[in-house]
PDB file of N, CA and C in Angstrom:
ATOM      1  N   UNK A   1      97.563  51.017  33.798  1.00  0.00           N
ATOM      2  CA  UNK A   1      98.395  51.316  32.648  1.00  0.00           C
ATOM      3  C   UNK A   1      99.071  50.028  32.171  1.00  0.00           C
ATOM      4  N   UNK A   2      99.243  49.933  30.784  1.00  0.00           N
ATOM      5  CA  UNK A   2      99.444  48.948  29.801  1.00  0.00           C
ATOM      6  C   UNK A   2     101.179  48.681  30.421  1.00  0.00           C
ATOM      7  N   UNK A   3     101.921  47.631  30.384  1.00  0.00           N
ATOM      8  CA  UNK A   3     103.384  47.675  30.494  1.00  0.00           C
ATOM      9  C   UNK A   3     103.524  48.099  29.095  1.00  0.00           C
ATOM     10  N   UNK A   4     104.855  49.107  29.106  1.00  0.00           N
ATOM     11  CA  UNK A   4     105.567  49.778  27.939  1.00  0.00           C
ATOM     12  C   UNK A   4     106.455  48.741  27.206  1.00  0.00           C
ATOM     13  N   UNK A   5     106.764  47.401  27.764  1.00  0.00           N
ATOM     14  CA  UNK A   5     107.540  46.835  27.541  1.00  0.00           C
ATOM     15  C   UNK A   5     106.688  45.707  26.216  1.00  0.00           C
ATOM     16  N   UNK A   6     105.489  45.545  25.832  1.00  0.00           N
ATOM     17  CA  UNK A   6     104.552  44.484  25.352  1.00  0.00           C
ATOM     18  C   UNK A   6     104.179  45.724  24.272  1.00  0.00           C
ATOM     19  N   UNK A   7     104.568  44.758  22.856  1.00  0.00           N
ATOM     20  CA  UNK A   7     104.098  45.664  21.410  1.00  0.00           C
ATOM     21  C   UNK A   7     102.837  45.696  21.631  1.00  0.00           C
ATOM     22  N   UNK A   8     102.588  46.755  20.575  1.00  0.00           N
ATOM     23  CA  UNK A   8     101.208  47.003  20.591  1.00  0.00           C
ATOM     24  C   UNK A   8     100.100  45.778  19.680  1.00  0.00           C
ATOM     25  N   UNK A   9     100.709  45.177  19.222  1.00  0.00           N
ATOM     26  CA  UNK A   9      99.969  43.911  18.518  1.00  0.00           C
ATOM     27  C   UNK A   9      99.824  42.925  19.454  1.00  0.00           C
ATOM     28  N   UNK A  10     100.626  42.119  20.723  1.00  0.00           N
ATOM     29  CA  UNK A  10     100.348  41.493  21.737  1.00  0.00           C
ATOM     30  C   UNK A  10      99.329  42.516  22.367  1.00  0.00           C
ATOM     31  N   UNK A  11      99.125  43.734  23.004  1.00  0.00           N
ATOM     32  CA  UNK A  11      98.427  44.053  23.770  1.00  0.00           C
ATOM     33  C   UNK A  11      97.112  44.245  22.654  1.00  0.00           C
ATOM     34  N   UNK A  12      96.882  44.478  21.574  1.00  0.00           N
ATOM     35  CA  UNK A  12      95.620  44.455  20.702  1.00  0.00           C
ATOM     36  C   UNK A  12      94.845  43.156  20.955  1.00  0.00           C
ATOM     37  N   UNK A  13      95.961  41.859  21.007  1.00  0.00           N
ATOM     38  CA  UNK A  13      95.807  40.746  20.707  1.00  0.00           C
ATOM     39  C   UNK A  13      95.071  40.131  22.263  1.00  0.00           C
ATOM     40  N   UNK A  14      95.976  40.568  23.539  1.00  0.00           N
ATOM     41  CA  UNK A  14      94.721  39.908  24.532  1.00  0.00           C
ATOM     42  C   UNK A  14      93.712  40.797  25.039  1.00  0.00           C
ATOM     43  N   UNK A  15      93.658  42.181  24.282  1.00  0.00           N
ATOM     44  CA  UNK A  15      92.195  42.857  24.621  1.00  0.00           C
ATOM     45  C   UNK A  15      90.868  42.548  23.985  1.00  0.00           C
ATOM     46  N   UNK A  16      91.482  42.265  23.028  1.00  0.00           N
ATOM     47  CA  UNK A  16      90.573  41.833  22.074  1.00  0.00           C
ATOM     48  C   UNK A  16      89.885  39.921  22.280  1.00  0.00           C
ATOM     49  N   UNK A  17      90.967  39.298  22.490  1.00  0.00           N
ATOM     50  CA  UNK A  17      90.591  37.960  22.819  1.00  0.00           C
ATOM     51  C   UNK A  17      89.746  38.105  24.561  1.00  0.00           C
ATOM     52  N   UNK A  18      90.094  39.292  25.037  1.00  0.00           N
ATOM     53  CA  UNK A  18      88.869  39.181  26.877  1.00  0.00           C
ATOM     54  C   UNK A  18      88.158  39.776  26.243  1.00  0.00           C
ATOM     55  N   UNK A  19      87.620  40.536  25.165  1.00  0.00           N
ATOM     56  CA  UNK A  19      86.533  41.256  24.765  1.00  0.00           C
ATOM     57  C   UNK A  19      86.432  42.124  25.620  1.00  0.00           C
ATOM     58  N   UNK A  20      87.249  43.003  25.516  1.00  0.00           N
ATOM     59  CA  UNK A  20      87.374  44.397  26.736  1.00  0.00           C
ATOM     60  C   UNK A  20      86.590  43.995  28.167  1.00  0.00           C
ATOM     61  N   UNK A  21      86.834  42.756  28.640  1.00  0.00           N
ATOM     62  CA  UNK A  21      86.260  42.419  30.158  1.00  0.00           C
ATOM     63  C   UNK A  21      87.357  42.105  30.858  1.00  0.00           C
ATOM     64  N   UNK A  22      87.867  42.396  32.251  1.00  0.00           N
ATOM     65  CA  UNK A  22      88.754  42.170  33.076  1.00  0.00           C
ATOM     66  C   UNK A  22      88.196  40.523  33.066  1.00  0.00           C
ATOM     67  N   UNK A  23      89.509  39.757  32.758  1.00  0.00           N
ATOM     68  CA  UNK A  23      89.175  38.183  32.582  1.00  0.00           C
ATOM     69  C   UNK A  23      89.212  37.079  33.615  1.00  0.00           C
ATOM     70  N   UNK A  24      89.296  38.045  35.072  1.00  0.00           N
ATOM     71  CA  UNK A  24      89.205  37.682  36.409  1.00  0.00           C
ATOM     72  C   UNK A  24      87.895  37.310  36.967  1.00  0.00           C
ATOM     73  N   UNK A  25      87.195  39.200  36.823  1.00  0.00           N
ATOM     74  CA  UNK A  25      86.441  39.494  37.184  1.00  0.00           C
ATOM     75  C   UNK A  25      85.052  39.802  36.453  1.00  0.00           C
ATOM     76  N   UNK A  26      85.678  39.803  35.162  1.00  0.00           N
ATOM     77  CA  UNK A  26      84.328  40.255  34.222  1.00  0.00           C
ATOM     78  C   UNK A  26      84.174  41.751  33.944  1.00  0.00           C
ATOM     79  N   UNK A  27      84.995  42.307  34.746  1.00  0.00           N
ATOM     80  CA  UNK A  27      84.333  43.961  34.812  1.00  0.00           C
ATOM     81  C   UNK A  27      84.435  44.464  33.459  1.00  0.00           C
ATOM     82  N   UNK A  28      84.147  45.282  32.620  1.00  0.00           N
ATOM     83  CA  UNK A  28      84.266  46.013  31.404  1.00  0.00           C
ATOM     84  C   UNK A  28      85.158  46.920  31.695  1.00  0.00           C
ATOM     85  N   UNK A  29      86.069  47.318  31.006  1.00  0.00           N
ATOM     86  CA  UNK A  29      87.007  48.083  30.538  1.00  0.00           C
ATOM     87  C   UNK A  29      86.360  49.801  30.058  1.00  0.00           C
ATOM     88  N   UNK A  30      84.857  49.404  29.771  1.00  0.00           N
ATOM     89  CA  UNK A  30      84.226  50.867  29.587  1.00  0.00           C
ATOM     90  C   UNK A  30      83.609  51.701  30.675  1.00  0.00           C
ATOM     91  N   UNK A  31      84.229  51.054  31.678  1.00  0.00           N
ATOM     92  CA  UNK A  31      83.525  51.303  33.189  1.00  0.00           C
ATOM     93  C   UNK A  31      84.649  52.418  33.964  1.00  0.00           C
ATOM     94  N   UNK A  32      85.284  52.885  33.328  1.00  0.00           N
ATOM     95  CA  UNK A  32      86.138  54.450  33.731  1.00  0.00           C
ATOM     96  C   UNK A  32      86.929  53.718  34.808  1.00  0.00           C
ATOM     97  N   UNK A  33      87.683  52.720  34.453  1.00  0.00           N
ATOM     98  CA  UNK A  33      88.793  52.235  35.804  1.00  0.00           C
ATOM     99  C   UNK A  33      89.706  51.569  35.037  1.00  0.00           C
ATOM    100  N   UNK A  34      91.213  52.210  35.252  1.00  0.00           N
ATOM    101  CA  UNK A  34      92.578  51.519  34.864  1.00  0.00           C
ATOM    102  C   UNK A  34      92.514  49.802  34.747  1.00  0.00           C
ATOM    103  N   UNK A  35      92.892  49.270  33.147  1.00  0.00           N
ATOM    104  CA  UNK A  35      92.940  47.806  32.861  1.00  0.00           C
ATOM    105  C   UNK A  35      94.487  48.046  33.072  1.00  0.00           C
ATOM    106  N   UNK A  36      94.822  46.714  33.262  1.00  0.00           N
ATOM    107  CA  UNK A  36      96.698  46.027  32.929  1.00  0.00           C
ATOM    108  C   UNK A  36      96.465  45.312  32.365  1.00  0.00           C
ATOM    109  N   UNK A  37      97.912  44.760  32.118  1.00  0.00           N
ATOM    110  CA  UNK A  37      98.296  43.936  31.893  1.00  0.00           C
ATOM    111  C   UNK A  37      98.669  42.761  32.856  1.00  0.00           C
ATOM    112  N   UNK A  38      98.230  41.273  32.770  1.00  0.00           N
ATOM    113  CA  UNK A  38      98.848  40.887  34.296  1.00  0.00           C
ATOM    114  C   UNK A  38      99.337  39.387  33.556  1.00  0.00           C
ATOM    115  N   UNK A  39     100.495  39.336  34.301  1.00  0.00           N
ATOM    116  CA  UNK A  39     101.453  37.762  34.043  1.00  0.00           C
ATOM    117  C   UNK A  39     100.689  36.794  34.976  1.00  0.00           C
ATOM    118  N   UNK A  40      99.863  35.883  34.462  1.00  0.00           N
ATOM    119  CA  UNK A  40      99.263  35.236  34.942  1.00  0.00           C
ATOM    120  C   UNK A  40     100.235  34.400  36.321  1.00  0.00           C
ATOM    121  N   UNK A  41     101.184  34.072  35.463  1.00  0.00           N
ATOM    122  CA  UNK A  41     101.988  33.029  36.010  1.00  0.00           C
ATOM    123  C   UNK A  41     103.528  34.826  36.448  1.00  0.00           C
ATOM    124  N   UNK A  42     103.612  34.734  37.171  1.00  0.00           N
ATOM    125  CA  UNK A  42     104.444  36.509  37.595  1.00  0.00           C
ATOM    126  C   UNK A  42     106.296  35.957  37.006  1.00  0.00           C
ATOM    127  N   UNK A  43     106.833  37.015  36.232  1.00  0.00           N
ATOM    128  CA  UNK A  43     108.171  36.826  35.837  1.00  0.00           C
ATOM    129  C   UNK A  43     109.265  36.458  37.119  1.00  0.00           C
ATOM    130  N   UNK A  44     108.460  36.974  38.202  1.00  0.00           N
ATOM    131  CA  UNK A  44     109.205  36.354  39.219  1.00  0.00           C
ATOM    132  C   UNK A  44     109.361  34.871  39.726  1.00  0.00           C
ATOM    133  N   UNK A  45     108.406  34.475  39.187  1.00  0.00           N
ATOM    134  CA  UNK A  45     108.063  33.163  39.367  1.00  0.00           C
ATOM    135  C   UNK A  45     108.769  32.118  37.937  1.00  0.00           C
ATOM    136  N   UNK A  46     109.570  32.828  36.389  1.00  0.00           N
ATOM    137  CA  UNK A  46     109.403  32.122  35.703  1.00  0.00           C
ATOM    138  C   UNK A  46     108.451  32.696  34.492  1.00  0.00           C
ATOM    139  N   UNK A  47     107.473  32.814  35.239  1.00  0.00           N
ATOM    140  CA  UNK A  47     106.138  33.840  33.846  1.00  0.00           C
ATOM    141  C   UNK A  47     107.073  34.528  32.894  1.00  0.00           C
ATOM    142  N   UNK A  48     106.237  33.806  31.389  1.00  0.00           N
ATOM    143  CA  UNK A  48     107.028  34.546  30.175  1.00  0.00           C
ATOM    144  C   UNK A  48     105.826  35.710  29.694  1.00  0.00           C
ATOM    145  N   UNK A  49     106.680  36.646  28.932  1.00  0.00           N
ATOM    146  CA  UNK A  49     105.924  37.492  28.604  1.00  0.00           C
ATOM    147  C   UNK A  49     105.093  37.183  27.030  1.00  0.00           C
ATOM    148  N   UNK A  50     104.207  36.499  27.259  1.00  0.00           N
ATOM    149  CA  UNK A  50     103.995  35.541  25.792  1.00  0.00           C
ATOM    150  C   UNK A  50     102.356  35.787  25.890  1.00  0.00           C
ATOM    151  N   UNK A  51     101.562  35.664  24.728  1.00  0.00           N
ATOM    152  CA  UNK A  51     100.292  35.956  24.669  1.00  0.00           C
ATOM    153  C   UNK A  51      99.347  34.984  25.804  1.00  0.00           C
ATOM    154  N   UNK A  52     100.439  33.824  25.986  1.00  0.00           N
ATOM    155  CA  UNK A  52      99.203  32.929  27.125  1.00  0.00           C
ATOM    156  C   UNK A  52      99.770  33.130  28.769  1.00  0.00           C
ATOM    157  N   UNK A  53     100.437  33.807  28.626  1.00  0.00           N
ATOM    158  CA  UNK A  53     100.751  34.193  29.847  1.00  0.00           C
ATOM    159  C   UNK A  53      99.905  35.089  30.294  1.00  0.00           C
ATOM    160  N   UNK A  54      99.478  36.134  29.706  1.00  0.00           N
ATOM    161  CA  UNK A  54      98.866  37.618  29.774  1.00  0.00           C
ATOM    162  C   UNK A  54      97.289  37.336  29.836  1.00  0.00           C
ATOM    163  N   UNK A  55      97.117  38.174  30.707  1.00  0.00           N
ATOM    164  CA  UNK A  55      95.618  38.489  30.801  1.00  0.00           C
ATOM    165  C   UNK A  55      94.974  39.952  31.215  1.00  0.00           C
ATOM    166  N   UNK A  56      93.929  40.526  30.753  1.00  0.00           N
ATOM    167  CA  UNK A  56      93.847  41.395  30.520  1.00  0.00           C
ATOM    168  C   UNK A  56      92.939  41.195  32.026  1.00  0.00           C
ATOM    169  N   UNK A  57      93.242  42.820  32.855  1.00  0.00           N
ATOM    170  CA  UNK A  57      92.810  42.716  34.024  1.00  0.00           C
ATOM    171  C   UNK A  57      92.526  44.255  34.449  1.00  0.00           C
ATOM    172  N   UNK A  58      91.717  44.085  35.327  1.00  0.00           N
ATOM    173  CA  UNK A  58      91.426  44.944  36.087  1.00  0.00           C
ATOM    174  C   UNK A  58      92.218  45.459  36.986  1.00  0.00           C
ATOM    175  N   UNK A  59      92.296  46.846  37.457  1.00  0.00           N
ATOM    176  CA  UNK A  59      93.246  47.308  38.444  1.00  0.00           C
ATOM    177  C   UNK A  59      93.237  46.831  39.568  1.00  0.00           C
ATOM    178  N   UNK A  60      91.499  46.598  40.103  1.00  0.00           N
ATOM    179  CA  UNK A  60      91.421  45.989  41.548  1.00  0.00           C
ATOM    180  C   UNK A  60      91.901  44.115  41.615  1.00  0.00           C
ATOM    181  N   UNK A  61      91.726  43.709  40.696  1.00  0.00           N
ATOM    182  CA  UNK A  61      91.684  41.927  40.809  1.00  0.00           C
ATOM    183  C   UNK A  61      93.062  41.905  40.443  1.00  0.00           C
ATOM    184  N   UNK A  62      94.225  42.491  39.783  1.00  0.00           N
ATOM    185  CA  UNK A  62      95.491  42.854  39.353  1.00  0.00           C
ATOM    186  C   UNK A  62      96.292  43.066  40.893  1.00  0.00           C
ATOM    187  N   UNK A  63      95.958  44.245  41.329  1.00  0.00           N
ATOM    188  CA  UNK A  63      96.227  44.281  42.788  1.00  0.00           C
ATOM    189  C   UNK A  63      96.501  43.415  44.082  1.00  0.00           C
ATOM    190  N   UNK A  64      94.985  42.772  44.083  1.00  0.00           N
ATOM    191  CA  UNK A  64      94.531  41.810  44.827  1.00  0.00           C
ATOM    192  C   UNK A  64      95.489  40.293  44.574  1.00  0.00           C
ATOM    193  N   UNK A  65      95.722  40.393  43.404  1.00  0.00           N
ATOM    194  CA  UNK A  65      96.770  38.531  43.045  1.00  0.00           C
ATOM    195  C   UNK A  65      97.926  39.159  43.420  1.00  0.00           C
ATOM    196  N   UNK A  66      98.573  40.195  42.653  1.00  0.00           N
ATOM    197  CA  UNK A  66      99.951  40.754  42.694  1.00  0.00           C
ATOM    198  C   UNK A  66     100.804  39.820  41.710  1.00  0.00           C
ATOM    199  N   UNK A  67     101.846  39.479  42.738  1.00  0.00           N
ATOM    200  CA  UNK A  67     102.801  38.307  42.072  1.00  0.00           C
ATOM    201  C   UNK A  67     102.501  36.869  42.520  1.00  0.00           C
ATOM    202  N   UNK A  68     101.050  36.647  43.362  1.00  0.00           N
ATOM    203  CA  UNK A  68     100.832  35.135  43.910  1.00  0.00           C
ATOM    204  C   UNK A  68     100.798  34.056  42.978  1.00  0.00           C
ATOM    205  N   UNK A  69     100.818  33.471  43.218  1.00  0.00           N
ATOM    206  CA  UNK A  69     100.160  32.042  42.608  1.00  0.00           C
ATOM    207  C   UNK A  69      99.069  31.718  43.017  1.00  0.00           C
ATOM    208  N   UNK A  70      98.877  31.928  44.471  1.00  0.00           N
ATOM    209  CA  UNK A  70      97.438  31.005  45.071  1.00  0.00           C
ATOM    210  C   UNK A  70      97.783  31.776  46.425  1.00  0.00           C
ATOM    211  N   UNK A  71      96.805  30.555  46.746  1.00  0.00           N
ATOM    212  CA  UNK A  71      96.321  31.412  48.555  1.00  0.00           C
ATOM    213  C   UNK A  71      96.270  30.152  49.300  1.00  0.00           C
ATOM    214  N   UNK A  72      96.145  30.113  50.682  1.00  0.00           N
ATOM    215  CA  UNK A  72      95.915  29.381  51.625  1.00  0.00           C
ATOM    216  C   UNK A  72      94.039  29.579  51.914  1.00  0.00           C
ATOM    217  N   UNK A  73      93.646  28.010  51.711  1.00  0.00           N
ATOM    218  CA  UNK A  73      92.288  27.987  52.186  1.00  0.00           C
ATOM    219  C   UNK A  73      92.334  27.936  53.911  1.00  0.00           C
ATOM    220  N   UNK A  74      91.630  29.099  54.917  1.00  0.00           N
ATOM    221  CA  UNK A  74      91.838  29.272  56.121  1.00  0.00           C
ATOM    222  C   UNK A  74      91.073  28.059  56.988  1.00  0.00           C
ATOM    223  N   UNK A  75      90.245  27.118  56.217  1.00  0.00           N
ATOM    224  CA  UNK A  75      89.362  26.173  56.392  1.00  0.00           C
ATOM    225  C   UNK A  75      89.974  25.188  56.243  1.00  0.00           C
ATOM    226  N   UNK A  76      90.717  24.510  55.359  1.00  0.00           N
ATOM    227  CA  UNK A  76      91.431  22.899  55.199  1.00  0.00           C
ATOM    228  C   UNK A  76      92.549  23.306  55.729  1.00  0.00           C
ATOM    229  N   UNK A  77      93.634  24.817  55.071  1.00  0.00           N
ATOM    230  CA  UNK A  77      94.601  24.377  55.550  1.00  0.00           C
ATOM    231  C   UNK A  77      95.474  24.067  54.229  1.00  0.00           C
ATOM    232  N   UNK A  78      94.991  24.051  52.764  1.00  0.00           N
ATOM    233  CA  UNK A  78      95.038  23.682  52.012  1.00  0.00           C
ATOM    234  C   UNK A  78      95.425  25.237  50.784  1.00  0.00           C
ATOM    235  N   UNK A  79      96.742  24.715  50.126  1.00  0.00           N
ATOM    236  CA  UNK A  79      97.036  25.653  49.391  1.00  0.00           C
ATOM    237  C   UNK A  79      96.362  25.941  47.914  1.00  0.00           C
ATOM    238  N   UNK A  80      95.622  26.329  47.703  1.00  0.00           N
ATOM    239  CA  UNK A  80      94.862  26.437  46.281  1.00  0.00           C
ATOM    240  C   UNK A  80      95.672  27.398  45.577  1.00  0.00           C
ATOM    241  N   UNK A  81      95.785  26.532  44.249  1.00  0.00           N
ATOM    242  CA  UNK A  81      96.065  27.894  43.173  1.00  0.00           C
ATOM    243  C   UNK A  81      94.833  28.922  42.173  1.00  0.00           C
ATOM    244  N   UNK A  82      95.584  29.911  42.078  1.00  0.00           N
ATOM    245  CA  UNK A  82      94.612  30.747  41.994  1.00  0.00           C
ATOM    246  C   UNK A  82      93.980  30.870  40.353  1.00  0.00           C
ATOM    247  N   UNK A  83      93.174  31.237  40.024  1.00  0.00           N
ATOM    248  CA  UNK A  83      92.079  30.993  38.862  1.00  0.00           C
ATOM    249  C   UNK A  83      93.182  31.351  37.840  1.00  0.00           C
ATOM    250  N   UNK A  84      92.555  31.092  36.313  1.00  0.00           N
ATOM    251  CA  UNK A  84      94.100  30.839  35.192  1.00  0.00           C
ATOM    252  C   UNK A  84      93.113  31.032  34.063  1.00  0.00           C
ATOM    253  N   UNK A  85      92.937  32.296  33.263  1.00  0.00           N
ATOM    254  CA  UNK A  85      92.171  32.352  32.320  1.00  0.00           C
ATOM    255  C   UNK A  85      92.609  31.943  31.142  1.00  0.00           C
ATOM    256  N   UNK A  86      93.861  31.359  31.343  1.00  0.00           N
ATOM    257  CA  UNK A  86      94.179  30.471  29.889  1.00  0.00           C
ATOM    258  C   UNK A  86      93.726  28.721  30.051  1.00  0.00           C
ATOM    259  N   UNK A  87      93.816  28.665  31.358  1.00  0.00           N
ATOM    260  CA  UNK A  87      93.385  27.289  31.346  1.00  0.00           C
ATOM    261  C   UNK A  87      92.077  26.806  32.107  1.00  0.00           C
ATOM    262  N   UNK A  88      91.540  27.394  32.987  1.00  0.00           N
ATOM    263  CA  UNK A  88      90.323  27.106  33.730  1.00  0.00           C
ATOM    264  C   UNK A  88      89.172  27.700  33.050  1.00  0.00           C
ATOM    265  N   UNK A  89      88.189  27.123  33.156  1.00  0.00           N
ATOM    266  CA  UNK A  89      87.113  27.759  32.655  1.00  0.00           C
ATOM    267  C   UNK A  89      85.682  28.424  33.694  1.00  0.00           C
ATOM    268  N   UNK A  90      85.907  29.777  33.677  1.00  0.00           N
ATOM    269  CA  UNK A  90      85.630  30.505  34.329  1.00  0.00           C
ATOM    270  C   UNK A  90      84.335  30.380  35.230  1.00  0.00           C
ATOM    271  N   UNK A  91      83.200  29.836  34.750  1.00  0.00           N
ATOM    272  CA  UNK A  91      82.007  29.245  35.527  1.00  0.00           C
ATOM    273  C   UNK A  91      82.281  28.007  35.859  1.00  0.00           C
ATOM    274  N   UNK A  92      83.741  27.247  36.407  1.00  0.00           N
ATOM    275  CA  UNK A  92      83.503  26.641  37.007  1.00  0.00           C
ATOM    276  C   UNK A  92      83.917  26.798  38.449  1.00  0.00           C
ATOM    277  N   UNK A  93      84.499  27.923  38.479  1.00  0.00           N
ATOM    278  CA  UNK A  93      85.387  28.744  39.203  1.00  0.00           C
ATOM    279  C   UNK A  93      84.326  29.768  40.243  1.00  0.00           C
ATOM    280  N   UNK A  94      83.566  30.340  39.305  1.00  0.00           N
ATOM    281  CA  UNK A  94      82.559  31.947  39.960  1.00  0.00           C
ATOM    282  C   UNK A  94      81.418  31.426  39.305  1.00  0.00           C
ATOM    283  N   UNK A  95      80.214  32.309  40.207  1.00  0.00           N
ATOM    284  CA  UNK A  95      78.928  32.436  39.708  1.00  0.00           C
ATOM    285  C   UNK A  95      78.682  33.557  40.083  1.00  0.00           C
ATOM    286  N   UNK A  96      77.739  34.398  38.946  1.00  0.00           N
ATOM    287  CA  UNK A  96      76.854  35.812  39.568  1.00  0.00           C
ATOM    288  C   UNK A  96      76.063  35.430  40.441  1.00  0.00           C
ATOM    289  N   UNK A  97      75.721  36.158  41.417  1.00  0.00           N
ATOM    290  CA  UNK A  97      74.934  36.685  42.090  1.00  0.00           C
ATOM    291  C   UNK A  97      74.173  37.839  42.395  1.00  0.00           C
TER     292      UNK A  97
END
């Protein structure tokens, strides 16, 4: 479910710019599973509620970040931040398989 708090012209505005695809994961939005809204960067952290903040997401990949920023790589040891669909570009990030 959409936050109640974001007009309906911001939320037109980043469904339309992911082209109804969860912008994490890719999934389609016509695939019978709850989209959000997600603060890329989390209000807890600072995150404004502004069109480049927002990304249109899936319930499961929404879930899965929460309010993080990043994760710990269990291999270096090394704190990575986590993917940013306003600024990273997504195949450089994931590949299908």
């Amino acid at each position: 479910m959409l936050s109640p708090y974001i007009s309906t012209d911001l939320r037109r505005l980043f469904i339309k710019r992911a082209d109804c695809l969860c912008e994490y994961c890719l999934f389609s939005d016509t695939d019978s599973i709850d989209f959000q809204l997600d603060h890329i960067i989390s209000v807890k952290h600072g995150g404004t509620t502004t069109a480049e903040n927002l990304a249109y997401s899936c319930i499961f990949c929404n879930l899965q970040k929460g309010t993080d920023l990043g994760s710990i790589n269990w291999q270096t040891g090394e704190l990575v931040r986590f993917f940013n669909p306003r600024r990273d570009f997504w195949g450089d990030h994931f590949r299908f398989r």
